[in-house]
Protein backbone atom coordinates (compact mmCIF):
# COMPACT_ATOMS: atom_id res chain seq x y z
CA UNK A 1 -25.56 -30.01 -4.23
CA UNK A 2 -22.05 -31.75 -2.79
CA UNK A 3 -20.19 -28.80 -0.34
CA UNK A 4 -17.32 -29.75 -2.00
CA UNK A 5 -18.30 -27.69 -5.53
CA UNK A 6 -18.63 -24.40 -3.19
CA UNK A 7 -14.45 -24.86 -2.32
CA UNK A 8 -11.65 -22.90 -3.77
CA UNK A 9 -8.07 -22.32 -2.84
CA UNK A 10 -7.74 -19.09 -0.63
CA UNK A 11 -4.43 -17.57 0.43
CA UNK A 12 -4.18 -17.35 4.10
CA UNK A 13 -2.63 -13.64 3.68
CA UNK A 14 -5.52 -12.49 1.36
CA UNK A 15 -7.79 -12.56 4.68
CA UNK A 16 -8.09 -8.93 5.55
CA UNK A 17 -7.20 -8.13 9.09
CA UNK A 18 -8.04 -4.33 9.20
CA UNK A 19 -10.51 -2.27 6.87
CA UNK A 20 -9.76 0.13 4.35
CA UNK A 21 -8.71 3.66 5.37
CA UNK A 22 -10.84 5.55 4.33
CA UNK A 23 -13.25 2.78 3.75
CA UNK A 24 -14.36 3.80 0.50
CA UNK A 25 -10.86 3.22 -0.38
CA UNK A 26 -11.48 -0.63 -0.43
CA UNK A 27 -11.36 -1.99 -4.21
CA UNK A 28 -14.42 -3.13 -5.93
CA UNK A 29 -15.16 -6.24 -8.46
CA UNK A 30 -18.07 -5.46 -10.00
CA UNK A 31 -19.58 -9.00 -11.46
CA UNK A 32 -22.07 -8.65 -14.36
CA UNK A 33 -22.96 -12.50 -15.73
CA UNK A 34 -24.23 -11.50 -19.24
CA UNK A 35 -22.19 -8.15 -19.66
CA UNK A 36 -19.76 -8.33 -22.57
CA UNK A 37 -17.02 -7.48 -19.43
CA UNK A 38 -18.12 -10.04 -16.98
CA UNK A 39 -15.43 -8.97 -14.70
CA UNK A 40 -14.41 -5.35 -14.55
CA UNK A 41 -12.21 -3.75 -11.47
CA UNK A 42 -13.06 -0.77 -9.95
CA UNK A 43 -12.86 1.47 -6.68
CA UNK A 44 -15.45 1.81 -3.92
CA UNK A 45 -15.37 5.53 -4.63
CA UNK A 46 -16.78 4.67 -8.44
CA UNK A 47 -20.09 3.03 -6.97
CA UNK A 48 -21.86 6.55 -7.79
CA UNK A 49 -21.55 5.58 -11.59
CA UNK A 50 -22.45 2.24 -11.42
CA UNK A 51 -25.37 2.50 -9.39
CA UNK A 52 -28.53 3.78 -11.50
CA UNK A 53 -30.77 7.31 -10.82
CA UNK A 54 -33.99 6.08 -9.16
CA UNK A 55 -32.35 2.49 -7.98
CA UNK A 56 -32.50 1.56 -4.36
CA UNK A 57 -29.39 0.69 -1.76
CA UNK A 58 -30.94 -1.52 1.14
CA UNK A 59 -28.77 -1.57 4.15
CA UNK A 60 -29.14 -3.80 7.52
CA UNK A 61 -29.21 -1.75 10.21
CA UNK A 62 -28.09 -4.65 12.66
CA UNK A 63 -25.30 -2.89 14.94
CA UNK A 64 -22.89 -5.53 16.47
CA UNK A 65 -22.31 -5.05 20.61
CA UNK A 66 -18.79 -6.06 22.34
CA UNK A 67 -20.44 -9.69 22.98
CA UNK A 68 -17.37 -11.41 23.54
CA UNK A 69 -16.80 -12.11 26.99
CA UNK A 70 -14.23 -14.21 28.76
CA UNK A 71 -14.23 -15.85 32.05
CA UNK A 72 -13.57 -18.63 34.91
CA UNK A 73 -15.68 -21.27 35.60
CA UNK A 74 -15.90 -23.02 38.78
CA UNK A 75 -17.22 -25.77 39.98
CA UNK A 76 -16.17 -26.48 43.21
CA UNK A 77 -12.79 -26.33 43.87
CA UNK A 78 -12.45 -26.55 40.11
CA UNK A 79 -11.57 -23.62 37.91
CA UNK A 80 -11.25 -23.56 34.51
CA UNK A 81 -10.96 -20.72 31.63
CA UNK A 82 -13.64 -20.14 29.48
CA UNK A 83 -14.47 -17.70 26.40
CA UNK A 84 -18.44 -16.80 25.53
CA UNK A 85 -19.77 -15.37 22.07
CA UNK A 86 -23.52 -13.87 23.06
CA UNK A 87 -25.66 -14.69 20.17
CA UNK A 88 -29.16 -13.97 21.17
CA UNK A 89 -30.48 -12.22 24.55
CA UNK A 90 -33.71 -14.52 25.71
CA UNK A 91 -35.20 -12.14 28.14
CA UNK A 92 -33.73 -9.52 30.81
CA UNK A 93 -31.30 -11.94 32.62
CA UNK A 94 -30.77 -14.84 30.10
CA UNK A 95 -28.34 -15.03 27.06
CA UNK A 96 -28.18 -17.78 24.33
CA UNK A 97 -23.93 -18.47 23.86
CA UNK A 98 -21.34 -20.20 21.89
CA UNK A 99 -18.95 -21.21 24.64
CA UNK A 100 -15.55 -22.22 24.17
CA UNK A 101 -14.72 -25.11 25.22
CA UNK A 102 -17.78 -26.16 25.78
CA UNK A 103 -16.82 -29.43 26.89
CA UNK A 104 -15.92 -27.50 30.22
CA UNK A 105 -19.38 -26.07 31.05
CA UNK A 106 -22.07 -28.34 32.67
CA UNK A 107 -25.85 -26.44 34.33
CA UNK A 108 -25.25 -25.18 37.17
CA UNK A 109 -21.41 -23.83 36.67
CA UNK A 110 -20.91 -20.55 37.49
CA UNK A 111 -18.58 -18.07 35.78
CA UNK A 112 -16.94 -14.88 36.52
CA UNK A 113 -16.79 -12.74 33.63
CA UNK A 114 -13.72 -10.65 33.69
CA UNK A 115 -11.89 -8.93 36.27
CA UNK A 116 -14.75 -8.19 38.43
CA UNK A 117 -12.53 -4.64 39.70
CA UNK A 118 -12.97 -3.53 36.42
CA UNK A 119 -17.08 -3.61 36.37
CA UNK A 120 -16.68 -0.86 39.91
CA UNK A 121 -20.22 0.64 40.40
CA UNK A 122 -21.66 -1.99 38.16
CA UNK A 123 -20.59 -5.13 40.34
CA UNK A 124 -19.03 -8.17 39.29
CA UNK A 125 -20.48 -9.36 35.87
CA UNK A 126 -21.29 -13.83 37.13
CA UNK A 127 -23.65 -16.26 35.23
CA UNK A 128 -25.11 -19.66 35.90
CA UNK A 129 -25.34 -22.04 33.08
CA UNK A 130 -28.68 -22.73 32.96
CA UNK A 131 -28.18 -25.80 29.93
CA UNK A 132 -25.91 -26.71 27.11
CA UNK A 133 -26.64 -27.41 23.77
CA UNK A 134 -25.09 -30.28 21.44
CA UNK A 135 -23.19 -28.04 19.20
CA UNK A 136 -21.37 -25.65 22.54
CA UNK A 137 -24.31 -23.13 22.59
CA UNK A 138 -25.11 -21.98 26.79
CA UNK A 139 -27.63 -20.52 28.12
CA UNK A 140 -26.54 -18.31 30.60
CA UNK A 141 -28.52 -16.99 33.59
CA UNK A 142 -26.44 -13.17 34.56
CA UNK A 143 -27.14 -12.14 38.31
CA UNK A 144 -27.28 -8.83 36.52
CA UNK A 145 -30.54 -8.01 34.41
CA UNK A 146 -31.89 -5.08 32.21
CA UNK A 147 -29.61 -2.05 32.02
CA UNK A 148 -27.06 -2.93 34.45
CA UNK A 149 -26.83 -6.19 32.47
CA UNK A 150 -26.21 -4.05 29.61
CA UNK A 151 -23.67 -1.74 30.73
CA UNK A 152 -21.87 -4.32 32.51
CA UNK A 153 -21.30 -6.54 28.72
CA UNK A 154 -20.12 -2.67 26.93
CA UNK A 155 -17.89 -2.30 29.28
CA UNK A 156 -16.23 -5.92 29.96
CA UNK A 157 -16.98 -7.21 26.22
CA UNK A 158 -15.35 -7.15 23.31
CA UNK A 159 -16.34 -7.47 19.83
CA UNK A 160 -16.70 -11.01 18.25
CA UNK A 161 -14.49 -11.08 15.99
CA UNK A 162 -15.37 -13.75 13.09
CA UNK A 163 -12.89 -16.31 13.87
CA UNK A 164 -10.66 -16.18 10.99
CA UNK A 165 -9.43 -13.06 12.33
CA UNK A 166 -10.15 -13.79 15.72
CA UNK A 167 -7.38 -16.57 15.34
CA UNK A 168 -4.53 -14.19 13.87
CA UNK A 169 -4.98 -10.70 16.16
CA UNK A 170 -6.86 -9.74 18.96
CA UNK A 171 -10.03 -7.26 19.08
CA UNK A 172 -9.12 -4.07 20.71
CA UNK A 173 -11.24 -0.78 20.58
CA UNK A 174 -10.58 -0.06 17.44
CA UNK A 175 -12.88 -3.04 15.99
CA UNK A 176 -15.89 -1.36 18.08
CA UNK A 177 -15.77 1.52 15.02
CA UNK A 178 -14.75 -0.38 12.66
CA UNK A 179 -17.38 -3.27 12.53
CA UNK A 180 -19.98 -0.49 12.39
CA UNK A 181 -21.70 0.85 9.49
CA UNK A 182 -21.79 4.47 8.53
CA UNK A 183 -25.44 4.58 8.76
CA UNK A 184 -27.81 4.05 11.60
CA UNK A 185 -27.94 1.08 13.73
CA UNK A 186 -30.14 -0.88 15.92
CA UNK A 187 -27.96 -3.09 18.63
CA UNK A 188 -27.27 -7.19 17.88
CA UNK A 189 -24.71 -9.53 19.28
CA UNK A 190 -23.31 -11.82 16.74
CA UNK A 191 -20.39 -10.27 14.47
CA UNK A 192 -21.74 -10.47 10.70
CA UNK A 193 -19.88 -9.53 7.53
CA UNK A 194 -20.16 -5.44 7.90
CA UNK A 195 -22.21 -4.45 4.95
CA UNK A 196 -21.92 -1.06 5.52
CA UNK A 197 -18.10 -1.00 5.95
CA UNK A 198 -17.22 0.16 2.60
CA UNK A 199 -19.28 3.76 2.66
CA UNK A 200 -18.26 6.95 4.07
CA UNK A 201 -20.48 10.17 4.86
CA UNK A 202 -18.74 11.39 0.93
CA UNK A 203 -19.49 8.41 -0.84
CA UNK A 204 -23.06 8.39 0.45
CA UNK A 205 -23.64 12.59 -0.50
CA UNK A 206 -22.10 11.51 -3.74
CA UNK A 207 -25.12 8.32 -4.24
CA UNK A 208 -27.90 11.00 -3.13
CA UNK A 209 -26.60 13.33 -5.72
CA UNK A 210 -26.56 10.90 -8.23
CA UNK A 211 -30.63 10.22 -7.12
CA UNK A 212 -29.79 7.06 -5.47
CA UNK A 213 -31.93 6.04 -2.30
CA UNK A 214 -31.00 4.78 1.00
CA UNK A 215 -33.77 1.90 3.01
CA UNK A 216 -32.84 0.39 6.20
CA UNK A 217 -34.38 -3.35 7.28
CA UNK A 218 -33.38 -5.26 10.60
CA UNK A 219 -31.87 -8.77 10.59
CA UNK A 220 -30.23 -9.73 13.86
CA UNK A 221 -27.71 -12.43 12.57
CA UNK A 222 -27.18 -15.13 14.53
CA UNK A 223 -24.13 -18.12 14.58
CA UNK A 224 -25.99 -20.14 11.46
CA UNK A 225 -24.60 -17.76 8.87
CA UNK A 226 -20.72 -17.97 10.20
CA UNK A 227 -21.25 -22.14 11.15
CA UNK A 228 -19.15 -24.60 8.39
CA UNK A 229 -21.11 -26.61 6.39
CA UNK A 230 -20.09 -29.87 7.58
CA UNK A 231 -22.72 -32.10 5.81
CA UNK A 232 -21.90 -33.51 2.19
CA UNK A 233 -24.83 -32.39 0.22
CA UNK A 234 -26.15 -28.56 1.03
CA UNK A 235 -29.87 -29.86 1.38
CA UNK A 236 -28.66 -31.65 5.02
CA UNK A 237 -27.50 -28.49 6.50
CA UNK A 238 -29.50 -26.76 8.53
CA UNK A 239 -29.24 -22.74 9.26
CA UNK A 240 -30.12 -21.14 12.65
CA UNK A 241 -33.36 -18.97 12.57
CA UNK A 242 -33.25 -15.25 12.69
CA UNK A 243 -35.19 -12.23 13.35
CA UNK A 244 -35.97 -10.04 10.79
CA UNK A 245 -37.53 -6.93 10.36
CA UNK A 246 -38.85 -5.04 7.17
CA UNK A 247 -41.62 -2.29 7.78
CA UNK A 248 -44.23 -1.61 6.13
CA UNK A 249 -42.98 2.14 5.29
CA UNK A 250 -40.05 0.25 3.76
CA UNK A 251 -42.07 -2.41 1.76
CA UNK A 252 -44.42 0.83 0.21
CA UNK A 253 -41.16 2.14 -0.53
CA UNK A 254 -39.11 -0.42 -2.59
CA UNK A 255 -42.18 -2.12 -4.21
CA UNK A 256 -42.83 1.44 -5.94
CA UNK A 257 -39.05 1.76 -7.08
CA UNK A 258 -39.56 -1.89 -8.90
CA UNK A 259 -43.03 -0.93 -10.01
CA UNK A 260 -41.24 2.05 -11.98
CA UNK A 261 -38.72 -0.21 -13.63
CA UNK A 262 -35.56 0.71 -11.03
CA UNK A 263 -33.36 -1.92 -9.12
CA UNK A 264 -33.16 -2.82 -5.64
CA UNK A 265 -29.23 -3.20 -4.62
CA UNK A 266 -28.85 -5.04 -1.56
CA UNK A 267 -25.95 -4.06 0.56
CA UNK A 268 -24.60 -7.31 1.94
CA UNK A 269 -25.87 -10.85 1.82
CA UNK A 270 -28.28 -10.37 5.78
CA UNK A 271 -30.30 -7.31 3.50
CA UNK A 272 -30.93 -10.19 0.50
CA UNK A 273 -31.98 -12.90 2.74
CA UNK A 274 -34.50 -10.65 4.52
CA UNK A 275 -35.66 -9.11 1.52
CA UNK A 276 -36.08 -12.35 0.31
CA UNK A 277 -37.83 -13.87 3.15
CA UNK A 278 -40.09 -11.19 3.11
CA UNK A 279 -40.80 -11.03 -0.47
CA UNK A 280 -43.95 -13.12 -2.02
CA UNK A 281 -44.03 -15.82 -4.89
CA UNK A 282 -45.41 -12.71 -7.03
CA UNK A 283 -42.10 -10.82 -6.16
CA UNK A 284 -44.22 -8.16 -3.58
CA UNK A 285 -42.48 -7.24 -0.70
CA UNK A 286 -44.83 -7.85 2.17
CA UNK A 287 -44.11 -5.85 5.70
CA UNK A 288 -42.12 -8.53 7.89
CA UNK A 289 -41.88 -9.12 11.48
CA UNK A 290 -40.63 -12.41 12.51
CA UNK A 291 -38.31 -15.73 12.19
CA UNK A 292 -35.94 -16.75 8.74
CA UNK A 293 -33.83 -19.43 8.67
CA UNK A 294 -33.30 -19.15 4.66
CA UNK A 295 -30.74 -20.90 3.09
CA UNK A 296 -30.12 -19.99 -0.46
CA UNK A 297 -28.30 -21.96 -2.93
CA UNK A 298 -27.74 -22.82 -7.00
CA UNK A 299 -31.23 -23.17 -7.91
CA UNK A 300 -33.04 -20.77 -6.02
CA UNK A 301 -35.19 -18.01 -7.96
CA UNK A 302 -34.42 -14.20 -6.90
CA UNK A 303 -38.03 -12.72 -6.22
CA UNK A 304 -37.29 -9.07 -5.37
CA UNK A 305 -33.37 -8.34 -5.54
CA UNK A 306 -31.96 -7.65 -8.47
CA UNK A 307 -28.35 -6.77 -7.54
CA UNK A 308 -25.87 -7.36 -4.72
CA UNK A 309 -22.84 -5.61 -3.17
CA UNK A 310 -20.94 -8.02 -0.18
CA UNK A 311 -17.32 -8.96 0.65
CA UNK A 312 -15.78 -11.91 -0.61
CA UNK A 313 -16.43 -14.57 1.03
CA UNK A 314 -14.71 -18.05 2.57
CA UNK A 315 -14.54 -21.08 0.87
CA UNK A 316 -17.42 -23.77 1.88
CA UNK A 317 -19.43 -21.39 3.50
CA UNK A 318 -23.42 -20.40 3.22
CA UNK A 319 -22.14 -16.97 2.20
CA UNK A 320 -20.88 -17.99 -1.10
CA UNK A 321 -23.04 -20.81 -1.78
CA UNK A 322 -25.64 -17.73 -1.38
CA UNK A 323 -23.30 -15.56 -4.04
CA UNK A 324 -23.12 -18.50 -6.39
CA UNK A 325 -27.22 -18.67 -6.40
CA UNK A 326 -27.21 -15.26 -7.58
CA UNK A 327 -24.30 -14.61 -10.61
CA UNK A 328 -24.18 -18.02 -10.60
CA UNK A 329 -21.61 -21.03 -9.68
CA UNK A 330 -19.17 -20.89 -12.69
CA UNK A 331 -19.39 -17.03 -13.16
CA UNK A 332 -18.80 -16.67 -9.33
CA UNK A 333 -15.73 -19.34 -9.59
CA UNK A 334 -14.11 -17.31 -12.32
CA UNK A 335 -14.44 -14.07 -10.05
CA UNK A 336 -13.07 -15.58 -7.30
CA UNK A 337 -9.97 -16.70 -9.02
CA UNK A 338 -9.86 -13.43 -10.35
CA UNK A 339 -10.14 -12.01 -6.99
CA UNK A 340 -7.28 -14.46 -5.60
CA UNK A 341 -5.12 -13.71 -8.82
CA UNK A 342 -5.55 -9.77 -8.48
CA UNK A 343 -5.07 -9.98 -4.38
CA UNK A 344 -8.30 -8.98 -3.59
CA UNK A 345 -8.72 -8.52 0.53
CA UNK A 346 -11.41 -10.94 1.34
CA UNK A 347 -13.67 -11.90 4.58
CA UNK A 348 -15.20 -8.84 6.92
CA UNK A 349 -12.65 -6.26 6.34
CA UNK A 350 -12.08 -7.02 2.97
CA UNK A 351 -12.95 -5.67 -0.61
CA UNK A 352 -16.09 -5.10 -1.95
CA UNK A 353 -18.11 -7.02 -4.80
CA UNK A 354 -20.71 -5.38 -7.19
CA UNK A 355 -23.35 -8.78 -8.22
CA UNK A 356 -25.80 -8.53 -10.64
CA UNK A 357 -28.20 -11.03 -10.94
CA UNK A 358 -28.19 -14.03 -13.12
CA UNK A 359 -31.08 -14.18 -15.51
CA UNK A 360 -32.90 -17.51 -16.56
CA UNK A 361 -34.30 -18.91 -19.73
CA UNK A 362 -37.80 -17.74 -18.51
CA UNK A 363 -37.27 -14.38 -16.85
């Protein structure tokens, strides 16, 4: 399909900068293709009624680390500033990187992360690029390895902003609660629309009360999912593989709840692509441990989710494309205008959408 069918005009100031306080306070658009209300708007705090007894919440349990690091290069007698996004750790010393500029990095350059009299007992935090990639991804060799390696990118890091907020404000510690979840968390590197940003401990007593259940998978979400589509047709873009997780306690789990005729919600677009990497072309989740570079668009069939709740997302970008597979194109234009009409908040810190699925002719 052309990129260009996936665009729509987005406000600059409709890009949310902070999250809602409380963040169930965020506002909700709750997207039903073949409801007599397609569009209806709502409150985070009403998700209670709108979920089902007996249906299923899936949440990723990815928890972003303060991966952003900046630094000086040298080369040398030359110096130059640089700024690193960690993506993916490739063993106890090495780190896979988006560098910016790139242009400025060649193997061999070494860079000071930092000012090294802030790291104290953990010494000065220096790499090596080890080699550069076409598209400004590093890999960077730290003198540091294992826990000290650790410790030394908490405390000199920040957190990776996605970079239409990066470019209007600055992370500070703040963003190191806020682009958390609620629930519990397993440690990745590259920033990722917070699914879990809209819930608080009351809004998820209120979902148990109302028999709702609560399954956590593991997708570590790497660049692909935040890179433009720059190609002209979606089939010649390409998305980054990812490891995924979905255990086999998990997979007994959900594949009973469909069995019994109850709906599997995932919470934010990384839970749907892992559910439905792992899911067969019977609609069976299998237990999953291993690499998905999925790229979902108009046309592909849903074999295990049957409704969504994500952010709204950017013009152009995989995440909608994604959205539009599942309400579908038009429905998902018209709620997007909506959105942009009402003044939704949109991107990571944004408002909340409720998706359900789009049925075909032959489901």
């Amino acid at each position: 399909m052309r990129t260009e069918l996936f665009d729509f005009d987005l406000p600059e100031s409709l890009i949310a900068l902070r999250p809602a306080s409380p963040r169930d306070a965020a506002r909700l658009l709750v997207v039903d293709p073949h409801g007599t209300e397609q569009l209806a708007d709502r409150m985070m705090t009403d998700l209670p009624g709108l979920i089902a007894p007996g249906d299923a919440l899936v949440f990723n349990d990815t928890r972003v680390i303060p991966a952003a690091l900046k630094g000086t290069r040298t080369r040398g007698d030359a110096m130059a500033q640089v700024s690193v996004n960690l993506t993916e750790r490739l063993d106890d010393s090495r780190w896979l990187a988006l560098a910016r500029p790139a242009k400025r990095l060649e193997p061999g350059d070494r860079i000071q992360f930092g000012d090294s009299h802030n790291v104290c007992a953990l010494g000065s935090l220096d790499a090596t690029v080890a080699a550069r990639g076409p598209d400004g991804e590093v890999t960077l060799a730290f003198d540091l390895s294992g826990a000290a390696l650790h410790d030394a990118i908490e405390t000199m890091g920040a957190m990776p902003l996605p970079p239409y907020i990066a470019a209007r404000r600055a992370a500070d510690d703040r963003d190191r609660s806020d682009y958390q979840t609620t629930s519990r968390a397993r440690r990745a590197p590259w920033p990722r629309p917070p699914r879990g940003c809209h819930f608080t401990a009351s809004l998820m007593q209120a979902l148990e009360g109302r028999g709702v259940t609560c399954h956590f998978v593991t997708l570590h979400v790497g660049p692909g999912t935040f890179l433009p589509v720059r190609a002209e047709d979606t089939e010649a873009h390409k998305m980054h593989a990812e490891h995924g997780v979905v255990s086999t306690q998990v997979a007994l789990a959900l594949n009973a709840i469909k069995a019994r005729g109850n709906r599997i919600v995932a919470v934010g677009t990384t839970s749907l692509r892992l559910l439905e990497s792992a899911a067969d072309e019977f609609g069976t989740l299998k237990p999953f441990s291993g690499e998905t570079d999925i790229f979902i668009t108009p046309g592909y069939r849903f074999r295990f989710v049957d409704r969504l709740l994500t952010n709204f997302h950017l013009p152009r970008s995989t995440l909608f494309m994604l959205v539009a597979a599942f309400s579908g194109l038009d429905t998902m234009k018209r709620a997007y205008a909506h959105a942009v009409a009402e003044r939704y908040r949109f991107y990571s810190y944004g408002d909340a959408c409720l998706l359900d699925r789009a049925r075909h002719a032959d489901d």
